[in-house]
Protein backbone atom coordinates (compact mmCIF):
# COMPACT_ATOMS: atom_id res chain seq x y z
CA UNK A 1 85.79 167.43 141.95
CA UNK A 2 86.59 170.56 144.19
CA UNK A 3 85.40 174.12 143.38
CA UNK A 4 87.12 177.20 142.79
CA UNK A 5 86.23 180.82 142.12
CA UNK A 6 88.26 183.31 140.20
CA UNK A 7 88.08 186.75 140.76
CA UNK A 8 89.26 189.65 138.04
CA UNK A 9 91.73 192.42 138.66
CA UNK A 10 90.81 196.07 137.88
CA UNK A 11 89.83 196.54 134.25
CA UNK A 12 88.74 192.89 134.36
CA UNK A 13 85.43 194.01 133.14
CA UNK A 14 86.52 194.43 129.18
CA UNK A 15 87.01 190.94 128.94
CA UNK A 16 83.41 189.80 130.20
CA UNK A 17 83.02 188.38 126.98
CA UNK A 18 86.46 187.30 126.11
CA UNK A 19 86.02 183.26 126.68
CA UNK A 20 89.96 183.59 126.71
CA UNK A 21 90.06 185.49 129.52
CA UNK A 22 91.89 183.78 132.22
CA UNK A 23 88.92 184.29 135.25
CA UNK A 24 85.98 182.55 132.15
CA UNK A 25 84.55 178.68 132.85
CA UNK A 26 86.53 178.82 129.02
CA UNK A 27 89.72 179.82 129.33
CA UNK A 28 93.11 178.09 129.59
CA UNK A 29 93.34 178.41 133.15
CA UNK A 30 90.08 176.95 133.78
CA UNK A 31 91.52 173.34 131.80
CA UNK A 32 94.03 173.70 133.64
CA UNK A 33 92.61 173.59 136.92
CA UNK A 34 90.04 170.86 135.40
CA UNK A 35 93.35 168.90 135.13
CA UNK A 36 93.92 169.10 138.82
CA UNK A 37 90.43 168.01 140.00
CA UNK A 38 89.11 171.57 140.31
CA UNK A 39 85.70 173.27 138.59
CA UNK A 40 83.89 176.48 138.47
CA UNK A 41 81.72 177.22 141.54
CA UNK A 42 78.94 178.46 139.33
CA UNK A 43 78.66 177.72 135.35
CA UNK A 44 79.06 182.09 134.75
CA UNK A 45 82.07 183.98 136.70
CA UNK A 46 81.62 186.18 139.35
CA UNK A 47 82.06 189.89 137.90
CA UNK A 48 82.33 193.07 139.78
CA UNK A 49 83.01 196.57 137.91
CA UNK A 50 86.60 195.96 138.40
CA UNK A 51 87.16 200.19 138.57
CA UNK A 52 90.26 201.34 140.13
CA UNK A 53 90.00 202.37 143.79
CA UNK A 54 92.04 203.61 146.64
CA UNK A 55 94.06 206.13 144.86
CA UNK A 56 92.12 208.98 146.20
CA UNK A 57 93.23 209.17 149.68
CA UNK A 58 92.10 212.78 149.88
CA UNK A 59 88.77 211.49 150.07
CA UNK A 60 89.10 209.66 153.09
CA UNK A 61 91.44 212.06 154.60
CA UNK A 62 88.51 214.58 154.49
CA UNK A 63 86.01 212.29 155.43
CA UNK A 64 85.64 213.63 159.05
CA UNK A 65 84.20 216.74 157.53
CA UNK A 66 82.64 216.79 154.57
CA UNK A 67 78.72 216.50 154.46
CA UNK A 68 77.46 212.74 154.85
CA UNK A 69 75.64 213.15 151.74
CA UNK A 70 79.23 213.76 149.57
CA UNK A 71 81.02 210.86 148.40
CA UNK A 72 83.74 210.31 151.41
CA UNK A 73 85.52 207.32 150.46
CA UNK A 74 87.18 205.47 147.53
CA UNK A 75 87.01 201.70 148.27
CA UNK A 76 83.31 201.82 147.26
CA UNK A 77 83.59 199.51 144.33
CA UNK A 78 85.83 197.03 146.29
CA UNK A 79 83.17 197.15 149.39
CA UNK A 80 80.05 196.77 147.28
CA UNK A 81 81.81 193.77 145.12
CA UNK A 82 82.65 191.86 148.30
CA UNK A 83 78.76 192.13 149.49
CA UNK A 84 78.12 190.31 145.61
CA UNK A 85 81.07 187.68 146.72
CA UNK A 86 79.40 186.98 149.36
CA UNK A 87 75.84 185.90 147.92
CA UNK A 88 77.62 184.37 144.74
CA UNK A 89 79.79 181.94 147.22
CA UNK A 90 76.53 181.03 149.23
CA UNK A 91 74.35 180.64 146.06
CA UNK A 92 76.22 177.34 145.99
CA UNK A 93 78.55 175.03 148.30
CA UNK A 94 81.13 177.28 149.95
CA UNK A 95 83.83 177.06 147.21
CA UNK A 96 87.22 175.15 148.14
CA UNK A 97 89.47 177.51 146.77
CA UNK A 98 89.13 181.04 146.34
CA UNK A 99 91.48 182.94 143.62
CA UNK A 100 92.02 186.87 143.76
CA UNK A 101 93.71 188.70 141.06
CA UNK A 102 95.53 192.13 141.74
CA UNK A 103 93.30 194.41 143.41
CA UNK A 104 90.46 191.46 143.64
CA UNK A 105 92.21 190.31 146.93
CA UNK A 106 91.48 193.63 148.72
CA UNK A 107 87.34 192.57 147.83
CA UNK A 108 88.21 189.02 149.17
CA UNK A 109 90.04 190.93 152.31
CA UNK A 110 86.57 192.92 152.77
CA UNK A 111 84.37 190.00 152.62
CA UNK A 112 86.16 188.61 155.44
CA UNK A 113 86.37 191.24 157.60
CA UNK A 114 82.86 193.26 156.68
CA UNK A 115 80.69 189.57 156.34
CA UNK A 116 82.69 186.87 157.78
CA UNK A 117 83.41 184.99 154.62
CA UNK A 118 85.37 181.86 155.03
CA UNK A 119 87.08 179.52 152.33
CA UNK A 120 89.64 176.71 153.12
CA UNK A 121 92.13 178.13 150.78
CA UNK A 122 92.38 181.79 149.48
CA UNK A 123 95.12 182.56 146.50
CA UNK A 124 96.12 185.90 146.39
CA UNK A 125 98.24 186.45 142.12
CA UNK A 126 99.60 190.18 142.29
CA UNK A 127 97.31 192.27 144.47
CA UNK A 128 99.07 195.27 145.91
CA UNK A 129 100.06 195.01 149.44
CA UNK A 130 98.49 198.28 151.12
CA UNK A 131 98.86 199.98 154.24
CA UNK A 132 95.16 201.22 154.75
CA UNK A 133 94.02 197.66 154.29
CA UNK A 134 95.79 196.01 157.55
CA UNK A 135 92.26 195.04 159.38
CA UNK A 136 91.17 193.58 156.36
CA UNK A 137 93.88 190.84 155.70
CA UNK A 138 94.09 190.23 159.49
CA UNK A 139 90.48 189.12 158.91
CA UNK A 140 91.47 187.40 155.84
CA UNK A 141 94.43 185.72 157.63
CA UNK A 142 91.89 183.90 160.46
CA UNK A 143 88.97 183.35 157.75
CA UNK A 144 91.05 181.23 155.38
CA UNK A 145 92.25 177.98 156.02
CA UNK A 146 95.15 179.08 153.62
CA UNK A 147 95.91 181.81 152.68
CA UNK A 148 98.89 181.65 149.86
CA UNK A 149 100.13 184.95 148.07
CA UNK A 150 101.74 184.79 144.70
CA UNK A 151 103.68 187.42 143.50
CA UNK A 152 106.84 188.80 141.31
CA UNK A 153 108.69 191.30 143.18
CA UNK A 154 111.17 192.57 140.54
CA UNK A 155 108.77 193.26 136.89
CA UNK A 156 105.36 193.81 138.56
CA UNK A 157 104.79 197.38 138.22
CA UNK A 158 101.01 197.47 137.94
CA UNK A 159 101.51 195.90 141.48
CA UNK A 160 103.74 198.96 142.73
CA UNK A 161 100.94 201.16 141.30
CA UNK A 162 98.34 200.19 143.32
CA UNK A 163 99.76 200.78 145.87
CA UNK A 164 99.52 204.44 145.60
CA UNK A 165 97.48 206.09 147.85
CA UNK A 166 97.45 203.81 151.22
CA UNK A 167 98.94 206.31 153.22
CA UNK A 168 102.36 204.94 153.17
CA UNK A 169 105.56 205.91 151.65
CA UNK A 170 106.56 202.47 151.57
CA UNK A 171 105.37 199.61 149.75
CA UNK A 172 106.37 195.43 150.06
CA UNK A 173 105.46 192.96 147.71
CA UNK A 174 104.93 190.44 150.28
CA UNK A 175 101.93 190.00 152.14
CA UNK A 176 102.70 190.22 155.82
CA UNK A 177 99.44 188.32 156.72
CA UNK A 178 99.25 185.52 154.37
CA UNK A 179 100.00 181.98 155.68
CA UNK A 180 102.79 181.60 152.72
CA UNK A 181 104.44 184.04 150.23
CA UNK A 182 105.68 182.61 147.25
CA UNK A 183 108.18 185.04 145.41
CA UNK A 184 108.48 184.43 141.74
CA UNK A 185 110.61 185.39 139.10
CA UNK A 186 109.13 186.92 135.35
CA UNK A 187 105.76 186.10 135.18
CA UNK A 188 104.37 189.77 135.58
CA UNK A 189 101.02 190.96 136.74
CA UNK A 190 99.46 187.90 135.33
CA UNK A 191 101.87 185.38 133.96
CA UNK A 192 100.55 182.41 136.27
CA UNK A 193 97.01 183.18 134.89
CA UNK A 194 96.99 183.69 131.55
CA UNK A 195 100.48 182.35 129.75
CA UNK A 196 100.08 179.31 128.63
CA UNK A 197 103.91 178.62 129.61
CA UNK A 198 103.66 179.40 133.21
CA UNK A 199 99.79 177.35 133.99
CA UNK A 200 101.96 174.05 134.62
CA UNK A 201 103.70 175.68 138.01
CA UNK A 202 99.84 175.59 139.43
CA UNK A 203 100.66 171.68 139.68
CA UNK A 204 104.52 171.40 139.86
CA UNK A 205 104.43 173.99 142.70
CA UNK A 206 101.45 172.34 144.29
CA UNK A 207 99.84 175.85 144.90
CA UNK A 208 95.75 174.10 145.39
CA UNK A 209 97.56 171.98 148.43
């Protein structure tokens, strides 16, 4: 069998002890990617605070002069969370397949670029596409093997907002560094993780390949 690790989205963190929950050993998803010859890394998920960040671009705008001992940035809980992906991944054997929800790829992104973490295949579902993160999914684009986006560019809107606050006016729903975007069609924010109708495109569409 071949490992995997699943990564929440922000506001992942009220469902720590849903066994439902899409990202738990438990849940639907997790049979389902039993079914394809693929298993939790570790027996408990890997959890970060899943808090909102990078909408408070004021904060690194006046980075350059406010007191080093003031808060000057707003990626903190995506930086700290990608130190604790690091450790989790090398607790065990470097997982196979690494899966980022929403704003979870941008902590995936950081462990690449800030710790040089590597992983054969990387699935980006949803994450927002942001301007102020370029350096980090150029490292992610040379540390994975694959890396394979996943996203629905006409009813994501949780996507569009978190985007807000990169610096740019102008937001794509494609990843411009990933290996391969694949553009679908009504399953959301989440659809391909946690509907029960959509799990069976994981092997149809051959997305673990």
């Amino acid at each position: 069998m071949k490992t995997y690790v699943a990564i929440p989205g922000t506001w992942g963190w009220a469902d720590r002890h849903d066994p439902d929950a899409w990202f738990q050993t438990t849940s639907a998803f997790a049979a389902a990617m039993r079914a394809l010859g693929y298993v939790p890394l570790r027996p408990t998920p890997f959890m970060w605070t899943t808090r909102i960040n990078g909408d408070a671009a004021w904060r690194r705008l006046l980075a350059p002069i406010l007191p080093k001992a003031l808060e000057s940035g707003d990626t903190k809980d995506w930086e700290s969370a990608a130190d604790n992906l690091v450790y989790y991944c090398e607790a065990a054997t470097e997982p196979d397949v690494i899966i980022a929800h929403s704003h979870a790829g941008q902590i995936l992104a950081y462990a690449a670029r800030r710790h040089g973490l590597t992983v054969p295949l990387a699935i980006t579902v949803s994450t927002p596409v942001r301007n102020d993160m370029k350096a980090e999914y150029f490292a992610l684009h040379r540390a994975a093997g694959t890396w394979r986006h996943l996203y629905d560019a006409r009813s994501d809107w949780i996507a569009w907002m978190g985007m807000f606050g990169d610096g740019s006016l102008l937001g794509a729903r494609s990843m411009p560094y990933a290996h391969e975007n694949v553009e679908l069609d009504g399953v959301h924010h989440s659809g391909i993780l946690s509907d029960p109708d959509k799990l069976g495109l994981w092997d149809t569409e051959g997305w673990l390949s």
